[in-house]
Protein backbone atom coordinates (compact mmCIF):
# COMPACT_ATOMS: atom_id res chain seq x y z
CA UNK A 1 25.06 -0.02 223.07
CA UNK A 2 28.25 2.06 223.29
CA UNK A 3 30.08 2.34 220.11
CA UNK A 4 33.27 1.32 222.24
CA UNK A 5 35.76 2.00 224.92
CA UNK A 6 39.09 2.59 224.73
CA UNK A 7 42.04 2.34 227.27
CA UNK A 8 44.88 4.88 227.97
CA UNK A 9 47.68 5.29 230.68
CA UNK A 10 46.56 7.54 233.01
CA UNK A 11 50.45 9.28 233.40
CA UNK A 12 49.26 11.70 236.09
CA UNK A 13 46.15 13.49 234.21
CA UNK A 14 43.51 13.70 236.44
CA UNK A 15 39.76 14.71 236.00
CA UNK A 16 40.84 18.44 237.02
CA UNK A 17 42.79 18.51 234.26
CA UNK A 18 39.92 18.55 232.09
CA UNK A 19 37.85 20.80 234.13
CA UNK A 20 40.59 23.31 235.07
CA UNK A 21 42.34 22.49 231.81
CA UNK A 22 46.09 23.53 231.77
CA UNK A 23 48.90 21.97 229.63
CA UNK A 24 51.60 23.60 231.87
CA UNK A 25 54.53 21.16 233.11
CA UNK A 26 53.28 18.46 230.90
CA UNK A 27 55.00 16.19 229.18
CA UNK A 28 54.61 16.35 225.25
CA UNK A 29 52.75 13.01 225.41
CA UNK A 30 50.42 13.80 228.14
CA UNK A 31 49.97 17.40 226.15
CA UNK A 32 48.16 15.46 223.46
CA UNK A 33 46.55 13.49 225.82
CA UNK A 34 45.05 16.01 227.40
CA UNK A 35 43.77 17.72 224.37
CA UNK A 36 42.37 14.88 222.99
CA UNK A 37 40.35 14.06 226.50
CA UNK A 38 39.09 17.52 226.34
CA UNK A 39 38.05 17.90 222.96
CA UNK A 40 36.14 14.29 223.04
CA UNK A 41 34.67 15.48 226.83
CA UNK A 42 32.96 18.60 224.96
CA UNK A 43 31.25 16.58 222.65
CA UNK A 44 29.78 14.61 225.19
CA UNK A 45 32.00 11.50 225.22
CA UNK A 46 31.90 9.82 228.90
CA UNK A 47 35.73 10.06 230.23
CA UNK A 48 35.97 7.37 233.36
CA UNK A 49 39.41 8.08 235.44
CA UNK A 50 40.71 4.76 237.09
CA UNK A 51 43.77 4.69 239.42
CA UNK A 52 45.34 3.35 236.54
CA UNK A 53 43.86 4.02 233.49
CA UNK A 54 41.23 6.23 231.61
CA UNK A 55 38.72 4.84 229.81
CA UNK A 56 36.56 7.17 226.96
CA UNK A 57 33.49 6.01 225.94
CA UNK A 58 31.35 7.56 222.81
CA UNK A 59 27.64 8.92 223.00
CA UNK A 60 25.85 6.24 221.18
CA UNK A 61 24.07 9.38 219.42
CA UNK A 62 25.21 12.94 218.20
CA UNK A 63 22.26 15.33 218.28
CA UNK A 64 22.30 18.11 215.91
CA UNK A 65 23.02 20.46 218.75
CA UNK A 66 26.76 18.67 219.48
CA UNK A 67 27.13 17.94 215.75
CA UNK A 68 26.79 22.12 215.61
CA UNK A 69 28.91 22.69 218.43
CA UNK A 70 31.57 20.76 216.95
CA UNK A 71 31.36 22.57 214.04
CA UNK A 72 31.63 26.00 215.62
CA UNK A 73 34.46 25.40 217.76
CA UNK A 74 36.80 24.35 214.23
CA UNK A 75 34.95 27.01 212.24
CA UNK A 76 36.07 29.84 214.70
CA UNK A 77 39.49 28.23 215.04
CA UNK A 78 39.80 28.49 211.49
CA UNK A 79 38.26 31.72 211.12
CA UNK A 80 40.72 33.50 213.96
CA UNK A 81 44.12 31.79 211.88
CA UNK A 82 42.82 33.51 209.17
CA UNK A 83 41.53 36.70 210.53
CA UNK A 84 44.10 38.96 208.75
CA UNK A 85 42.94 37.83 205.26
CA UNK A 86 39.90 37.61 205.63
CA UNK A 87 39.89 41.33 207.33
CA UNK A 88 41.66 42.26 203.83
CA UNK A 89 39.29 40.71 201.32
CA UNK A 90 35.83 41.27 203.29
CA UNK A 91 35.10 44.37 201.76
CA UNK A 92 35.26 42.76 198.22
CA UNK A 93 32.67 39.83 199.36
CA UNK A 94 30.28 42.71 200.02
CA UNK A 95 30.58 44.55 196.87
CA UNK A 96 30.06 41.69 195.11
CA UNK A 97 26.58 41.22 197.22
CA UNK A 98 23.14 42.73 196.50
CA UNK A 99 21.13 44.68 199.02
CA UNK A 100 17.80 42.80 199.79
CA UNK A 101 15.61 45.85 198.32
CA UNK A 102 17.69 44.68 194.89
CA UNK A 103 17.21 41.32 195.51
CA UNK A 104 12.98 41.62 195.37
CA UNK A 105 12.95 43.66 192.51
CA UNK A 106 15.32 41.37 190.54
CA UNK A 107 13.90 39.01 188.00
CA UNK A 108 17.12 37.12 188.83
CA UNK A 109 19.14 35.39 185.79
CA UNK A 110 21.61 33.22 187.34
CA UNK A 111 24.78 32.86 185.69
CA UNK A 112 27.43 30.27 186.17
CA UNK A 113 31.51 31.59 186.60
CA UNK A 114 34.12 28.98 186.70
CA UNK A 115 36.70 30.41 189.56
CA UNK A 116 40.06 30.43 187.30
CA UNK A 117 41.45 33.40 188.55
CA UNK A 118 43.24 34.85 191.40
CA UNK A 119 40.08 37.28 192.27
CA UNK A 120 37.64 34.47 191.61
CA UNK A 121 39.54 31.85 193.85
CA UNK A 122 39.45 34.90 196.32
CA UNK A 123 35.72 35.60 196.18
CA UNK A 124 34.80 31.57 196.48
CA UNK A 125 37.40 31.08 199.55
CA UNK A 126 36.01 34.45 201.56
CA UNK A 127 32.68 32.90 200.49
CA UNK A 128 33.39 29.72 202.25
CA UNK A 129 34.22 31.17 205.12
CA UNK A 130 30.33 31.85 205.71
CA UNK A 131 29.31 28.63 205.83
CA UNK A 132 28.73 26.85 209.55
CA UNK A 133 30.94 24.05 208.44
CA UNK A 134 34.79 24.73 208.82
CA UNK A 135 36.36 25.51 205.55
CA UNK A 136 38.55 22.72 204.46
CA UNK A 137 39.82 22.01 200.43
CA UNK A 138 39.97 18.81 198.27
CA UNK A 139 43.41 17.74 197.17
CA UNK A 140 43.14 16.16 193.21
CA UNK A 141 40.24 17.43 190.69
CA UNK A 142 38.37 20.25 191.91
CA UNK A 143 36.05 22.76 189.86
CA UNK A 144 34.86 26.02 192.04
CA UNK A 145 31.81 27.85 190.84
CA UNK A 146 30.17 30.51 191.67
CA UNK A 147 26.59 31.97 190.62
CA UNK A 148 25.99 35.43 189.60
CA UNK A 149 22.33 37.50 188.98
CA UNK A 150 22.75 38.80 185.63
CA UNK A 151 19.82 40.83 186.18
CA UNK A 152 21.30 43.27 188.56
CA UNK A 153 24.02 46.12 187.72
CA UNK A 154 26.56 44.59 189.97
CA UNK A 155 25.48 41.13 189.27
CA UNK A 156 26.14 39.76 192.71
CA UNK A 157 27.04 36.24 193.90
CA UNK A 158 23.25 34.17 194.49
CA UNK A 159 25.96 31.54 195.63
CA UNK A 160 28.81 28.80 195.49
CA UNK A 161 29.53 25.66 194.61
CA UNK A 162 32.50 23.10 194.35
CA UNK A 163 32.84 19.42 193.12
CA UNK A 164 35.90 17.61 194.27
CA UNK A 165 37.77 14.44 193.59
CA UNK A 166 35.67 11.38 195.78
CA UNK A 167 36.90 9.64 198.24
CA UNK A 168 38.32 6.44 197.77
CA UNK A 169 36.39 4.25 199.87
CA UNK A 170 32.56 4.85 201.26
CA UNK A 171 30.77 1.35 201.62
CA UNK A 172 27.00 2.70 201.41
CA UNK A 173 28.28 4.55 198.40
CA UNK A 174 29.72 1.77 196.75
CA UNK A 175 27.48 -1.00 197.47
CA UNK A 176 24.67 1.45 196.12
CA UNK A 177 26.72 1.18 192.65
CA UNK A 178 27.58 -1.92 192.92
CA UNK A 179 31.46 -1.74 192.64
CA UNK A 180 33.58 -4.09 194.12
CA UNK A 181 37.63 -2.88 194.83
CA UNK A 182 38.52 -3.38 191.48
CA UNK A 183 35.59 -1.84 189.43
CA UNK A 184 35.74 1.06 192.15
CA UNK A 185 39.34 2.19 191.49
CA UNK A 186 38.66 2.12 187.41
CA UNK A 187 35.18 4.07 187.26
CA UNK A 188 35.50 6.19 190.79
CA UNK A 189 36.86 8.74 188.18
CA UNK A 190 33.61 9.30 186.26
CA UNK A 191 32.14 11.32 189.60
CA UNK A 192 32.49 13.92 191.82
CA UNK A 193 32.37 14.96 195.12
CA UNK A 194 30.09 17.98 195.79
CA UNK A 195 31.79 19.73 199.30
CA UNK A 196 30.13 22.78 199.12
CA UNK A 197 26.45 23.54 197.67
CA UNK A 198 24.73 26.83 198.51
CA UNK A 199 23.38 30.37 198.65
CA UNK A 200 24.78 33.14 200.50
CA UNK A 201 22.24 36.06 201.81
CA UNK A 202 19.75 37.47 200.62
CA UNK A 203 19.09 34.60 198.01
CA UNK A 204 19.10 32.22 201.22
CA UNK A 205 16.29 33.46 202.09
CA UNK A 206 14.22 32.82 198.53
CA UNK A 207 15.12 29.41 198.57
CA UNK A 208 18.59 29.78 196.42
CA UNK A 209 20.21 27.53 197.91
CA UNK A 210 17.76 25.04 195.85
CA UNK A 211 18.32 26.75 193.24
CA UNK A 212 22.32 26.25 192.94
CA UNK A 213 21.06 22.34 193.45
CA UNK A 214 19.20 22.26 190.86
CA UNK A 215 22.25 23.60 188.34
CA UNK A 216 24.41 21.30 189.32
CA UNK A 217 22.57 18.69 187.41
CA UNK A 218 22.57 21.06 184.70
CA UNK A 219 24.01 19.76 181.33
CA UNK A 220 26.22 23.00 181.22
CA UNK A 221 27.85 22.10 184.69
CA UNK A 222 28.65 18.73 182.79
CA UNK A 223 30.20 20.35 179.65
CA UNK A 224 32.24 22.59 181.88
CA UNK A 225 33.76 19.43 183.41
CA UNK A 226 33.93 17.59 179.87
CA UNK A 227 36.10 21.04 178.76
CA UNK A 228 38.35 20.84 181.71
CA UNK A 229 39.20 17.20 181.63
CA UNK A 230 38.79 16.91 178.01
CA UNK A 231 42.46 15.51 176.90
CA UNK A 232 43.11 12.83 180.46
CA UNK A 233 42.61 9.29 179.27
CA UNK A 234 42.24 6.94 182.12
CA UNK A 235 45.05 4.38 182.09
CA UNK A 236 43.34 1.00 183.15
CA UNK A 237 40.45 1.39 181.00
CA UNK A 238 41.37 3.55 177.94
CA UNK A 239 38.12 5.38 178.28
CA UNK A 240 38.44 9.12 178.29
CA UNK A 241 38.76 10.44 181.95
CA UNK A 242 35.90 13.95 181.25
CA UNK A 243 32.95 11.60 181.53
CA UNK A 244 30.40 12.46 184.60
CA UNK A 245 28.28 10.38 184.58
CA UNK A 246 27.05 11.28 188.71
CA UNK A 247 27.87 13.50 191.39
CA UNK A 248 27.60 12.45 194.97
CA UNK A 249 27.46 14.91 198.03
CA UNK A 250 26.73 14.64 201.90
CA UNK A 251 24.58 16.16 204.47
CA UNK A 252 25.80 16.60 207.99
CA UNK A 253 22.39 15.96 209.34
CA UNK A 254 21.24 13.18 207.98
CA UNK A 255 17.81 14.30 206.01
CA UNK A 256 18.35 17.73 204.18
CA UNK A 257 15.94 20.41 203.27
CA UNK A 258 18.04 21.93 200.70
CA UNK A 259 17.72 18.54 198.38
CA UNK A 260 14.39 17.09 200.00
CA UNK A 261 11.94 17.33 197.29
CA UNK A 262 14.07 18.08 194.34
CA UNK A 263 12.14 16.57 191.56
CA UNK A 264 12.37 17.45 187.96
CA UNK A 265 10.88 15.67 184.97
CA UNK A 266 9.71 13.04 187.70
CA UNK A 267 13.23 12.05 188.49
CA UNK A 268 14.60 12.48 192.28
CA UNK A 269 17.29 14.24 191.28
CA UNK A 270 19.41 14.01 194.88
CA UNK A 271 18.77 10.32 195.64
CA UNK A 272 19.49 9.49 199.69
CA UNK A 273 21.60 6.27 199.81
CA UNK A 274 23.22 5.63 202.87
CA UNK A 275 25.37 7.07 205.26
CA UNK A 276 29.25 7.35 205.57
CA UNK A 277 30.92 5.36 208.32
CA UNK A 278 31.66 8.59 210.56
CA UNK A 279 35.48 8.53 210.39
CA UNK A 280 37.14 11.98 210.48
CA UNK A 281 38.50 14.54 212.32
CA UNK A 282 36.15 17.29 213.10
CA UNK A 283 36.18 16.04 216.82
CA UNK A 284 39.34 17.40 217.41
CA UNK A 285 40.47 21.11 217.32
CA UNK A 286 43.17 22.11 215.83
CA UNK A 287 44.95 23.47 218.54
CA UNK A 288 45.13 19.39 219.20
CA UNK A 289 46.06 18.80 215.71
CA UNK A 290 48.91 21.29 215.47
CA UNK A 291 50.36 19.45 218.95
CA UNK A 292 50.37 16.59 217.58
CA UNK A 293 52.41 17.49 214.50
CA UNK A 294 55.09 19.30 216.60
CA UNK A 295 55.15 15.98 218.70
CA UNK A 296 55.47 13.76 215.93
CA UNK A 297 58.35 15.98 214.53
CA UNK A 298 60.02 15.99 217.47
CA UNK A 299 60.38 12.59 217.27
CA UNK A 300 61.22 13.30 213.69
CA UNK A 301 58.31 11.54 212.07
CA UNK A 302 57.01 13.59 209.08
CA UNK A 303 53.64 12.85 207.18
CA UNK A 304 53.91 13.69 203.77
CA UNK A 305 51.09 16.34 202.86
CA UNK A 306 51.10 15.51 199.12
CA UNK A 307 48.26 14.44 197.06
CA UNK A 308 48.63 10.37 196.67
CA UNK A 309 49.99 9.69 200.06
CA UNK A 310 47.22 8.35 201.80
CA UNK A 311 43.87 9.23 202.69
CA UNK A 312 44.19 12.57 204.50
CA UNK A 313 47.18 14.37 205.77
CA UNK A 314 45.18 14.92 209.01
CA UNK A 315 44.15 11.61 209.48
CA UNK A 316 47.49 10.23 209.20
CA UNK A 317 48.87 12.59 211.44
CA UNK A 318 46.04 11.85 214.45
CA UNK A 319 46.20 8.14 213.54
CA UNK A 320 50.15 8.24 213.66
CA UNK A 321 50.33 10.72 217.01
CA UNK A 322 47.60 9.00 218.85
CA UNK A 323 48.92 5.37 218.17
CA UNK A 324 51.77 6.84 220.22
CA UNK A 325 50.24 8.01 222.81
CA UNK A 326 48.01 5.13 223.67
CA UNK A 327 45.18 5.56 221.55
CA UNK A 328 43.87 3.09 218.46
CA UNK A 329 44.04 5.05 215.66
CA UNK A 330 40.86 3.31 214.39
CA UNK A 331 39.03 4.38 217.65
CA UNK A 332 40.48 7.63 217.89
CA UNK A 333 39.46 8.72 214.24
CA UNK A 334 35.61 7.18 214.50
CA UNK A 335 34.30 10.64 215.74
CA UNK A 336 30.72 8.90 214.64
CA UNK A 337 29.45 12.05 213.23
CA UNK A 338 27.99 10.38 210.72
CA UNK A 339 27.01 12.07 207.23
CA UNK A 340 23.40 11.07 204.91
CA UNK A 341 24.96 10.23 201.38
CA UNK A 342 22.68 11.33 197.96
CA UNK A 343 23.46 10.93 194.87
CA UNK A 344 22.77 13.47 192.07
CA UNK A 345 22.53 10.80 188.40
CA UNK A 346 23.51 12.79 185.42
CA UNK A 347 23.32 9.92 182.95
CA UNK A 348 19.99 7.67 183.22
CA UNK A 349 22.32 4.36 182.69
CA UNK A 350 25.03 5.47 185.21
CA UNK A 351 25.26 2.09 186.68
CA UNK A 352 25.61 -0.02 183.63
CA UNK A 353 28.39 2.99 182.74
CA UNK A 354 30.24 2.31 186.17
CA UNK A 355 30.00 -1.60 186.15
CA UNK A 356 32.29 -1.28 182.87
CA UNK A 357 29.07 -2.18 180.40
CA UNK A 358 29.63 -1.38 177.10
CA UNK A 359 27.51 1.48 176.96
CA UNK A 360 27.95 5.50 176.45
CA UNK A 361 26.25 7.54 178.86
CA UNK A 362 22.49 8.72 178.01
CA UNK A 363 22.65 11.98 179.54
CA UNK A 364 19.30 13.70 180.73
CA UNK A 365 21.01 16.70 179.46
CA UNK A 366 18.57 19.21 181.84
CA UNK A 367 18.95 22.35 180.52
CA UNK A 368 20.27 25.61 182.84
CA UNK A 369 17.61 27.68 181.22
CA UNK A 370 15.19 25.29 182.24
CA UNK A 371 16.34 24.43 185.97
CA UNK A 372 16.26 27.83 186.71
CA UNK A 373 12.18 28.27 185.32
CA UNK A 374 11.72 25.64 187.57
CA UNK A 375 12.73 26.89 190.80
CA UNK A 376 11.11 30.35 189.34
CA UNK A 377 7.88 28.99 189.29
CA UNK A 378 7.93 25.81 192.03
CA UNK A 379 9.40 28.08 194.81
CA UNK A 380 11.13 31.46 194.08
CA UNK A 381 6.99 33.04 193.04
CA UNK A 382 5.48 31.88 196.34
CA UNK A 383 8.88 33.04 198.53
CA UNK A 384 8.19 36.54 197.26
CA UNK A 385 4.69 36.46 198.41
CA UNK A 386 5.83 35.21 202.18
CA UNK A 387 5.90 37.92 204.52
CA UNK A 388 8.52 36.96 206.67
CA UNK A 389 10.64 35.96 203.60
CA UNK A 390 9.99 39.40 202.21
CA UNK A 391 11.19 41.11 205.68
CA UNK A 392 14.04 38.51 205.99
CA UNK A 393 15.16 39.40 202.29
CA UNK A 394 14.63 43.20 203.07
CA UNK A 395 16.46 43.30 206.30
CA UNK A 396 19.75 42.36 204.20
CA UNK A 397 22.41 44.72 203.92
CA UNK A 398 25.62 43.80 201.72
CA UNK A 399 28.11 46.71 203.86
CA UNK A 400 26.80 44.73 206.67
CA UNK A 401 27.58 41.29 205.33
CA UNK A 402 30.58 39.59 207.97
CA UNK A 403 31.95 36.23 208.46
């Protein structure tokens, strides 16, 4: 069964439009419209043209391939608006990378680095950039990490890692808990949001990308939070605010390698729990985004970009434009790519802690010393012994490295 259908004035836009695609001599409105009937047609949405109205209907299923796609076509956006900083920082991401002859012959220490400075903000963001999701930043608490080898001269990055202030409302998520509203706004402080988890090359190759998993459960990564957070006391609650107690993060396509099998001292440590709803707004490009926000000012409507004002600035301002256009916002926004939900437990009695019990947390306190002898022994020993690892790992050159 189709997700649903949805009903716009047709205003001249024909099929050709799409197919020829050109936004000369239209109106503002039927600009957006356009846009928004191409970007949902290259994602495979079924776009029916009556004599008087269009009707867009929603693949009941995104495969992996159109999920990618997707991602591509905002990653390379992204990428080309910020072409001339990233031209003038790329040579710093590769000296701060380790040939794959290094790599083999490194016993490799990791290391973690809290990004506080302007270089170290630098080296995460041109980082980000290599990822196949489109870079994007929280607004509210974030923490940005990144993961050196210690055991090489240069001690290059093995990888990166963020945690983020959650969002507000994710039913599988809460349910999971157990929070109703109220419980939910008091305790949603006591986790995080990992948005980015992950090794850049050659540690990809050797598995590192478990590896930088594995830390964040780390008792150090906790203590690093505690320190930053250390003098907020929440208001409704009077409990102090530094207290992680759990750290939740997504995967785009559904089950994920990276966390599949992550088991230490018998516990799961990235528990699967549901799956978000699919709102969001990597359907549309944001060539259609910036259209709408010069239509919406033109009709001088401005949507505050400030943290506190609402879910998301881009939300609002699809929701807002395509409510004007014809569109229901709710429609519009439920691209359905829908995202698998785990949850990474740093305390064993997290629950009782979030459902205001009177309890402190009883943190497993895993050690980063022994995470990483872990990963040494479960998978880094038998990736070095892989031959098409070892090639892989080899074939890496950092002057070559490019986003």
């Amino acid at each position: 069964m189709n997700l649903a259908a949805n009903f716009i004035e047709n205003e001249a836009i024909q099929r050709q439009d799409i197919i020829q695609f050109s936004l000369e001599g239209k109106t503002p409105e039927q600009r957006i419209k356009l846009l928004i009937l191409r970007d949902l047609n290259n994602l495979g949405w079924n776009v029916k043209f009556g004599s008087k109205k269009i009707e867009v209907i929603p693949p009941e299923k995104y495969d992996k391939y159109i999920i990618q796609q997707a991602m591509s076509i905002k990653r390379q956006e992204i990428i080309r608006n910020s072409k001339v900083w990233i031209d003038k920082h790329i040579d710093t991401a590769r000296a701060n990378l380790a040939d794959g002859s290094q790599v083999m012959q490194s016993e490799i220490y990791p290391s973690i680095e809290v990004c506080e400075t302007n270089k170290q903000k630098d080296l995460f963001r041109i980082f980000r950039y290599y990822w196949s999701s489109p870079y994007s930043d929280y607004v509210g608490r974030r923490i940005k990490f990144l993961f050196r080898d210690t055991a090489l001269p240069n001690k290059p990055i093995i990888g990166i890692a963020a945690l983020g202030s959650p969002i507000i409302h994710i039913p599988d998520r809460d349910k999971f808990i157990g929070w109703d509203r109220q419980t939910r706004t008091k305790n949603l402080i006591y986790t995080m949001d990992a948005y980015v988890i992950g090794a850049l090359p050659p540690y990809n190759y050797l598995l590192g990308g478990k590896l930088i998993s594995l830390l964040m459960a780390s008792k150090e990564i906790r203590k690093i939070y505690e320190e930053k957070y250390k003098d907020k006391i929440t208001i409704i609650n009077k409990r102090s605010a530094n207290s992680l107690v759990g750290i939740f993060t997504t995967s785009l396509y559904g089950q994920s390698s990276q966390y599949n099998r992550l088991v230490y001292r018998n516990n799961l440590l990235y528990q699967p729990i549901g799956q978000t709803k699919g709102y969001g707004t990597l359907h549309l490009s944001k060539e259609t985004i910036q259209e709408m926000v010069r239509f919406l000012k033109s009709k001088n409507i401005y949507i505050n970009h400030r943290f506190g004002d609402g879910p998301s600035w881009v939300m609002r301002v699809i929701a807002t434009a395509g409510e004007l256009v014809g569109f229901d916002s709710d429609f519009l926004l439920r691209h359905s790519f829908k995202r698998g939900i785990l949850f990474l437990p740093l305390a064993s009695n997290y629950k009782d802690f979030l459902n205001d019990k009177p309890v402190e947390p009883i943190y497993y306190d895993y050690t980063e010393e022994e995470l990483i002898y872990h990963w040494k022994k479960r998978w880094l020993e038998n990736r070095k012994k892989n031959e098409k690892v070892i090639t892989n790992v080899l074939s890496f050159k950092s002057k070559n490295f490019f986003i």
